[in-house]
Structure formats: C-alpha cells, structure tokens
C-alpha atoms as a PDB file:
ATOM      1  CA  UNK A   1     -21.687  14.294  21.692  1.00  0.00           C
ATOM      2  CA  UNK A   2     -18.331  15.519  21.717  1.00  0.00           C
ATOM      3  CA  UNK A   3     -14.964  14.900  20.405  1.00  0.00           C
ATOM      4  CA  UNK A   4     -11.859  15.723  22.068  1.00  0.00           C
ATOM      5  CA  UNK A   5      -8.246  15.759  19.998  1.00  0.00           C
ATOM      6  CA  UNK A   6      -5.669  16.722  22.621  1.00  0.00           C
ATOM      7  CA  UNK A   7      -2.767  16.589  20.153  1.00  0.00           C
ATOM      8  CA  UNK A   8      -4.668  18.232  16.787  1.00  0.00           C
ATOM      9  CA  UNK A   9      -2.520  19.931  14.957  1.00  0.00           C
ATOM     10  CA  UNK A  10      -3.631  23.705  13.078  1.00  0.00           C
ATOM     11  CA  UNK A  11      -3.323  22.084   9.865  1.00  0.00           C
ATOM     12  CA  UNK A  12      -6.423  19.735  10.878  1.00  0.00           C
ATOM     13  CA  UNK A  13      -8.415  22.279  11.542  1.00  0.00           C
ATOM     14  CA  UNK A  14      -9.363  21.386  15.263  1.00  0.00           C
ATOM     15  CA  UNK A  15      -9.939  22.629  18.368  1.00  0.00           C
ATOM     16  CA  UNK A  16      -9.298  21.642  21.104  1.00  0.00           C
ATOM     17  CA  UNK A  17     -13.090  20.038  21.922  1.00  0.00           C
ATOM     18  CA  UNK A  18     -15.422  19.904  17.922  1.00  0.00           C
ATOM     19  CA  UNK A  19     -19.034  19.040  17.982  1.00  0.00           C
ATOM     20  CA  UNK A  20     -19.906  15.492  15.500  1.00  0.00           C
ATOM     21  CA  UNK A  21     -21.593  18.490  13.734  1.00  0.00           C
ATOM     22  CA  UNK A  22     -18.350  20.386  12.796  1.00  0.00           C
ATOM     23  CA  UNK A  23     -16.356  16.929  12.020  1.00  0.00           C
ATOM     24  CA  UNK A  24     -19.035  16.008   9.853  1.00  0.00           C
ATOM     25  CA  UNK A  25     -18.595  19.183   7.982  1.00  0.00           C
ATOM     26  CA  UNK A  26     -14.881  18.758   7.237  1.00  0.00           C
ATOM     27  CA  UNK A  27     -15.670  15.205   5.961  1.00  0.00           C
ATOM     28  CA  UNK A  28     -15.863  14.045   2.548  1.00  0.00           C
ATOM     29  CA  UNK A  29     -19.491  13.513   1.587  1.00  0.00           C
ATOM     30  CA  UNK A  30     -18.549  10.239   0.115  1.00  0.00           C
ATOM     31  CA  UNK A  31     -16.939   9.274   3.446  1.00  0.00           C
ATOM     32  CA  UNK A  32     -19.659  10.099   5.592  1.00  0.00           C
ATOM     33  CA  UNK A  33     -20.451   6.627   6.042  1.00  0.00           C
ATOM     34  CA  UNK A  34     -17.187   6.471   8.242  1.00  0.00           C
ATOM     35  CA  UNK A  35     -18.949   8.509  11.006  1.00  0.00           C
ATOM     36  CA  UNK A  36     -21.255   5.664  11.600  1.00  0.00           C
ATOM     37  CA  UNK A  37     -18.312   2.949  11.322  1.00  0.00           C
ATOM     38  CA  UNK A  38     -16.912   4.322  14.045  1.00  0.00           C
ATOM     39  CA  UNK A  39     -19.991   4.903  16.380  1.00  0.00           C
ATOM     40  CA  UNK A  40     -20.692   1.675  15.885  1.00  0.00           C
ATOM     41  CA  UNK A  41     -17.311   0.338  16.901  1.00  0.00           C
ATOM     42  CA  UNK A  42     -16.885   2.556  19.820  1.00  0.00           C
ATOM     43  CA  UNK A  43     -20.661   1.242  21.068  1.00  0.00           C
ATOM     44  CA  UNK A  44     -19.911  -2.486  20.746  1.00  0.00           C
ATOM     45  CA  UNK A  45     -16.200  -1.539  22.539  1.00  0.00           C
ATOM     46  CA  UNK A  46     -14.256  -2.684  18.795  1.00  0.00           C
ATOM     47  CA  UNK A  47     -11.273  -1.145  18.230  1.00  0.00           C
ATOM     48  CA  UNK A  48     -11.146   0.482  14.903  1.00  0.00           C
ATOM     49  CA  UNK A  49      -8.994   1.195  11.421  1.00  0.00           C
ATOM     50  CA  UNK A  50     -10.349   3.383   9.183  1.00  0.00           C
ATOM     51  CA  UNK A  51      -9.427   5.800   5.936  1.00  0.00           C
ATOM     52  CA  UNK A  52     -11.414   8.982   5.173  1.00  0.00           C
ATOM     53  CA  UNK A  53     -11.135  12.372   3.359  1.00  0.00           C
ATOM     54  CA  UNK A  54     -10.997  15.366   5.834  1.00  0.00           C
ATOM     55  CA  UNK A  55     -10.987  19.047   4.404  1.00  0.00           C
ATOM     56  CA  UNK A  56      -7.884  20.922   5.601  1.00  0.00           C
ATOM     57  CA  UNK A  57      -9.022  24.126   4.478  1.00  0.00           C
ATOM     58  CA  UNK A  58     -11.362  25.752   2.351  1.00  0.00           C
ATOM     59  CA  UNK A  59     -11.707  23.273  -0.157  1.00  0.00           C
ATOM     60  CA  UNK A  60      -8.250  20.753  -0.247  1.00  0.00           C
ATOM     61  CA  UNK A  61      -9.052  17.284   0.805  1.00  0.00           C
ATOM     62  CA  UNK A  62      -6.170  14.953   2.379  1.00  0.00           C
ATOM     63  CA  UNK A  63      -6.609  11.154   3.352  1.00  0.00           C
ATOM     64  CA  UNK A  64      -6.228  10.768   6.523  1.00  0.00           C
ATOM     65  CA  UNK A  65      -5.746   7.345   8.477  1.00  0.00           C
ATOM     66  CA  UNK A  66      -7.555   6.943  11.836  1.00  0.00           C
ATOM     67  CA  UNK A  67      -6.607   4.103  14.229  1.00  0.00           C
ATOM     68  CA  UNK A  68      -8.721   3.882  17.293  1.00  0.00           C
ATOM     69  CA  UNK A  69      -8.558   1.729  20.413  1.00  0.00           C
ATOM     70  CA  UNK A  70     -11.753   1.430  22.456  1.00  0.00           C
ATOM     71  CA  UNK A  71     -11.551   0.388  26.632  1.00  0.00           C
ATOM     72  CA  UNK A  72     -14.852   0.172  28.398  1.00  0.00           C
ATOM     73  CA  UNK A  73     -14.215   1.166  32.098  1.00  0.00           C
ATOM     74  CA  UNK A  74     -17.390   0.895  34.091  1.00  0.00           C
ATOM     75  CA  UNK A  75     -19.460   3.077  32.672  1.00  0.00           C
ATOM     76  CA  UNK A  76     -17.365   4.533  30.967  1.00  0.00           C
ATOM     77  CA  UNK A  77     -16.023   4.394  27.176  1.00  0.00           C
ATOM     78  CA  UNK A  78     -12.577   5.537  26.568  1.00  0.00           C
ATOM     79  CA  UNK A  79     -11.062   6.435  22.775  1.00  0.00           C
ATOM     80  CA  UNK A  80      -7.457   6.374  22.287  1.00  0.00           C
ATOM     81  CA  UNK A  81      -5.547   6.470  19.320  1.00  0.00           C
ATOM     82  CA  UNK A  82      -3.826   7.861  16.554  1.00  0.00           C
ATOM     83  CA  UNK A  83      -4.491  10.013  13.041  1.00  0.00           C
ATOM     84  CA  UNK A  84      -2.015  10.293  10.231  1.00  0.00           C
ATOM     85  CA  UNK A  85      -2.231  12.118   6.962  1.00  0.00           C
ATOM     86  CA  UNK A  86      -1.718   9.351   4.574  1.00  0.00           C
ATOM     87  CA  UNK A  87      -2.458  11.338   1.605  1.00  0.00           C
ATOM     88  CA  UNK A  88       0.931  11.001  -0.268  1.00  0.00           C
ATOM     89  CA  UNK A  89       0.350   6.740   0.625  1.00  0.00           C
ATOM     90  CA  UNK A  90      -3.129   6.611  -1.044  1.00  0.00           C
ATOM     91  CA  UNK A  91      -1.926   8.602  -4.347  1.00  0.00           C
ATOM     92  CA  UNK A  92       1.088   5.968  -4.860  1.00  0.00           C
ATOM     93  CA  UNK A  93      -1.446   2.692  -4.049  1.00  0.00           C
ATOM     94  CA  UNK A  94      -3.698   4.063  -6.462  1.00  0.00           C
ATOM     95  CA  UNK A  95      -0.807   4.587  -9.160  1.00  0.00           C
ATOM     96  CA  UNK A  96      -0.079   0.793  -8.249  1.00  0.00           C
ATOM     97  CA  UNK A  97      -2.907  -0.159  -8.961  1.00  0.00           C
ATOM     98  CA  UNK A  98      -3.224   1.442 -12.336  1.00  0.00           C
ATOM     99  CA  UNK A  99       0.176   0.367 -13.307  1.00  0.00           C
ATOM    100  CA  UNK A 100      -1.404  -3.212 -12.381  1.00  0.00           C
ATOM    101  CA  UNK A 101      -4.004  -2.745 -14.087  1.00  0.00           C
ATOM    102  CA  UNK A 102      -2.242  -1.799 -17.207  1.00  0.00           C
ATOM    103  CA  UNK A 103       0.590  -4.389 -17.188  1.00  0.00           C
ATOM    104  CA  UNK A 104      -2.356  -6.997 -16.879  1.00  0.00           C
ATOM    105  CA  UNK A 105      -3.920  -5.478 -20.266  1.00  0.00           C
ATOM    106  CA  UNK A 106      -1.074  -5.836 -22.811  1.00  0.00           C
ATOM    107  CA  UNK A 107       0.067  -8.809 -24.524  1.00  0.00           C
ATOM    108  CA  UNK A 108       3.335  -8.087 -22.795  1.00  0.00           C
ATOM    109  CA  UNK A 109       5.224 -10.852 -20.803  1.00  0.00           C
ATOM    110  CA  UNK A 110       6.357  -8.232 -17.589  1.00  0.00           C
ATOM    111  CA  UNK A 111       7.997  -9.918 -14.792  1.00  0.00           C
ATOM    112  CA  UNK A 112       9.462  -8.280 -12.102  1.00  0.00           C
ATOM    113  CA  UNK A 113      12.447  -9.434 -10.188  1.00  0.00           C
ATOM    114  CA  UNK A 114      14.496  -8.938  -7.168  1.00  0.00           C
ATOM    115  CA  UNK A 115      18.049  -9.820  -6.337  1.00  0.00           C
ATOM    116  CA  UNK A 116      18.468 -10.154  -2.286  1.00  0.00           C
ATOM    117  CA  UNK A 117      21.679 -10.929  -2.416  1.00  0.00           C
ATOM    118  CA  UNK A 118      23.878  -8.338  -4.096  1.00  0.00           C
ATOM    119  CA  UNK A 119      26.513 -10.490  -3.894  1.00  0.00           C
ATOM    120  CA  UNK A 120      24.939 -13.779  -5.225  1.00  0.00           C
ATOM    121  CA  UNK A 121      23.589 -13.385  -8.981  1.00  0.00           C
ATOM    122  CA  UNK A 122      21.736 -16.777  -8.585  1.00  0.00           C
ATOM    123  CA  UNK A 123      19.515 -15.181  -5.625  1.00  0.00           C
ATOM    124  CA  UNK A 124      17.323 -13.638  -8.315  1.00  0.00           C
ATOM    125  CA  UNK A 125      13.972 -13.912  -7.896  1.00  0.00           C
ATOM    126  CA  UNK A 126      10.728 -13.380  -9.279  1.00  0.00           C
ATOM    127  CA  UNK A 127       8.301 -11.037  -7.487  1.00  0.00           C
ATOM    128  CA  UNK A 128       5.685 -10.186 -10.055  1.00  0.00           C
ATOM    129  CA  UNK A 129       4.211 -11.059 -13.110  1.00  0.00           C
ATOM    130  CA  UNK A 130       1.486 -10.363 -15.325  1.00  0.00           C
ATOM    131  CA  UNK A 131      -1.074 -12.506 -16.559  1.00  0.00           C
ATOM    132  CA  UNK A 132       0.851 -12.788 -20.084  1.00  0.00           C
ATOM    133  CA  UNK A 133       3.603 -14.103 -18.454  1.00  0.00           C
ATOM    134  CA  UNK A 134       2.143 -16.978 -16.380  1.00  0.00           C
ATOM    135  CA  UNK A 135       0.484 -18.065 -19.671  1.00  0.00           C
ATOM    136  CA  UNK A 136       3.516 -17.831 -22.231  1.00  0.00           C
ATOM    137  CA  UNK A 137       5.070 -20.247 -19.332  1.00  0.00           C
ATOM    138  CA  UNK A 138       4.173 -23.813 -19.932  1.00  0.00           C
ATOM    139  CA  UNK A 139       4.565 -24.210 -15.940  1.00  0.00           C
ATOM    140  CA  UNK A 140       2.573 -21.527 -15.107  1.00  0.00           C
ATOM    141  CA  UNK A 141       4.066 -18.625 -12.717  1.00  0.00           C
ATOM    142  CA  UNK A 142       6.775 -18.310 -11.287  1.00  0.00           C
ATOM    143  CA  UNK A 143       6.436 -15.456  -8.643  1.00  0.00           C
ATOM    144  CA  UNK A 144       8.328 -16.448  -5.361  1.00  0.00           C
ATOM    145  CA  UNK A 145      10.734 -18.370  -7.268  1.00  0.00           C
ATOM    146  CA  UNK A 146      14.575 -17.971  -8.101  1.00  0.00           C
ATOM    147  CA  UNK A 147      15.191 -17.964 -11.809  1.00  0.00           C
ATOM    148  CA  UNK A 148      17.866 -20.381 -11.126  1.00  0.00           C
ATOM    149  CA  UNK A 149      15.173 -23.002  -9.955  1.00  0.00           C
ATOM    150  CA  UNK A 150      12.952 -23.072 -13.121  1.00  0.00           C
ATOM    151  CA  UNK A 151      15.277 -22.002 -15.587  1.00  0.00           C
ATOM    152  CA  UNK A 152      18.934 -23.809 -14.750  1.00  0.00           C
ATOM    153  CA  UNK A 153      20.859 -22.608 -17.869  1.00  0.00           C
ATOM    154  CA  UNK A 154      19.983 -18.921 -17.572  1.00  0.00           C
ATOM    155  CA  UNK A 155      23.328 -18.799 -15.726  1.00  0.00           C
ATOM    156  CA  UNK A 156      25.419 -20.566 -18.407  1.00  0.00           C
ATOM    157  CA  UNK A 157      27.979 -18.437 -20.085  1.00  0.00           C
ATOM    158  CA  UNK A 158      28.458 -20.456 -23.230  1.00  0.00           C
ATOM    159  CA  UNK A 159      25.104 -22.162 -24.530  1.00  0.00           C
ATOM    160  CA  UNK A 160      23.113 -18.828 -23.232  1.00  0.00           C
ATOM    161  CA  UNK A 161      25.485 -15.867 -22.616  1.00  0.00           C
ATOM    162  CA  UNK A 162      25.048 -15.770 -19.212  1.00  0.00           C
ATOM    163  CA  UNK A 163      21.783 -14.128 -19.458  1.00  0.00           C
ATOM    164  CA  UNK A 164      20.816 -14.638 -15.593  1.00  0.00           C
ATOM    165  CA  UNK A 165      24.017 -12.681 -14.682  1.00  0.00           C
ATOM    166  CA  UNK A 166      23.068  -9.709 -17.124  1.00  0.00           C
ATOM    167  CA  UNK A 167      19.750  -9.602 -15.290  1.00  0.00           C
ATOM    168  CA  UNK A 168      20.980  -9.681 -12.002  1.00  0.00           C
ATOM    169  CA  UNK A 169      23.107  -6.582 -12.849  1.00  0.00           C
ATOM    170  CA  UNK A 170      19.979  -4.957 -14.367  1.00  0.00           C
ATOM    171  CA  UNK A 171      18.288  -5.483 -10.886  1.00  0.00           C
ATOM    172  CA  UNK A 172      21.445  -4.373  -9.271  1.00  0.00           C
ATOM    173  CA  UNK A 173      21.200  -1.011 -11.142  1.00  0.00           C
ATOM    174  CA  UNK A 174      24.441  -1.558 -12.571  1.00  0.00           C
ATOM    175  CA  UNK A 175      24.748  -0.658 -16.767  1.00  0.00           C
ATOM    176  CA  UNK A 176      24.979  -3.564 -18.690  1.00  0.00           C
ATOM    177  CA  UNK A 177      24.720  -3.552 -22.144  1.00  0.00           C
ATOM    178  CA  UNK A 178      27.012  -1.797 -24.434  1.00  0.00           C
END
C-alpha cells in the first residue's frame, strides 16, 4: 500500500508518495502500534486522532499529532486530514503532570486561583487544589468556587486585613507586600 502526503514538508522527511515500509521506519518502535490503529480505522471508515513519535532525521524524535477523516465513496476509501508537530505541547503536559504529581505529594495546602475580573477583587476563584487542601478544609474543595462564597470575611478590612484583596492583587500580578 501506499501513502500519499501532498503537503509534507522537508522537515518530515517525505516524499511525495512513501511505502508503509519507509513510514514504519521513521516511527518510534514504541509507537508502532499506531500503524495498526489507523488501518483499522480507515477499514471500518472511522475517522481518527492519534499521537506518535516520527524521526525527523537521523536520530531526533518529535511528537507529532495526526487527525484523519475517512469517506468511503463506492469503492473507494478516501483519507483526508491534517499532521502537526506537537512536540513543544507534549513536553509542557508532561511537566503538568509532574508538577501534579508533586503538589499532590507534600503536606502542602496549594490552591490555585484565578481572578476573571480584573476589575472585581471578589471574582476570585479557585481553580486547583491539591489533595492537602481539600482535606485541611472541613467542607471539602473548593475548586470552581469564588473565595467570597465559602469564605465571606476574607474581604473584610478590619477583623482580617483584607486578605481576599491582597490575593486578588497577587493573581493580578501586581506587588503587594512591602
């Protein structure tokens, strides 16, 4: 069988028409299992999504993303779709996910918040925590919620110093403490 990339550019390594032979030799050997994913999908007409490692040149792997849409016309199969180096992507996920895992390990409470209105301190809201966090909480998490809701006085300036309006300018960027 054959493979045809109209729009390949010399960094893949393409030509214009590659054998499954050749393709399979730029793949990752962990990722050969791909090959198959998508001969399956492309014989049972299923459009496709998958992530592989492709060698760009002698010996460099790069992620790449491959998004295929299958038509059966007759008797005919047709393949369109897109590739994208996603490389760069897959690196930050997988620092993500070690950050996650690390913030879930210490005996830390680490929430993370977001203010979507710049203009309304009160907006803040919580976006993340760890595990440490939902359990030091006697009501459990908070994620999705606005500080304001589960903790009312965080935006009192005399019994708490206004702490809710200090951490809306921390979210803001803005320097805060002297």
């Amino acid at each position: 069988s054959t493979m045809i990339h109209l729009y390949a550019p010399a960094s893949r390594r393409f030509e214009p028409t590659m054998t499954e032979e050749e393709w399979l030799d730029i793949l990752h050997p962990d990722d050969l299992p791909v090959s198959e994913q998508i001969d399956h999908a492309v014989l049972e007409g299923r459009d496709y999504h998958v992530r592989y490692r492709q060698r760009t040149n002698g010996t460099d792997y790069r992620w790449i993303e491959e998004i295929g849409r299958v038509q059966r016309v007759g008797d005919q199969v047709h393949v369109s779709g897109m590739t994208r180096d996603v490389t760069e992507f897959v690196a930050r996920e997988e620092q993500l996910r070690r950050l996650d895992e690390l913030a879930q390990l210490v005996d830390v409470s680490i929430s993370i918040l977001h203010l979507p209105d710049p203009d309304d301190p009160r907006s803040l809201t919580v976006v993340w925590e760890n595990e440490t966090a939902r359990r030091t909480d006697p009501a459990g998490g908070h994620e999705g919620q606005r500080v304001v809701d589960f903790n009312r006085h965080a935006f009192d300036t005399e019994r708490h110093r206004g702490v809710g309006f200090k951490m809306a300018e921390v979210a803001l960027g803005a320097p805060t403490w002297s």
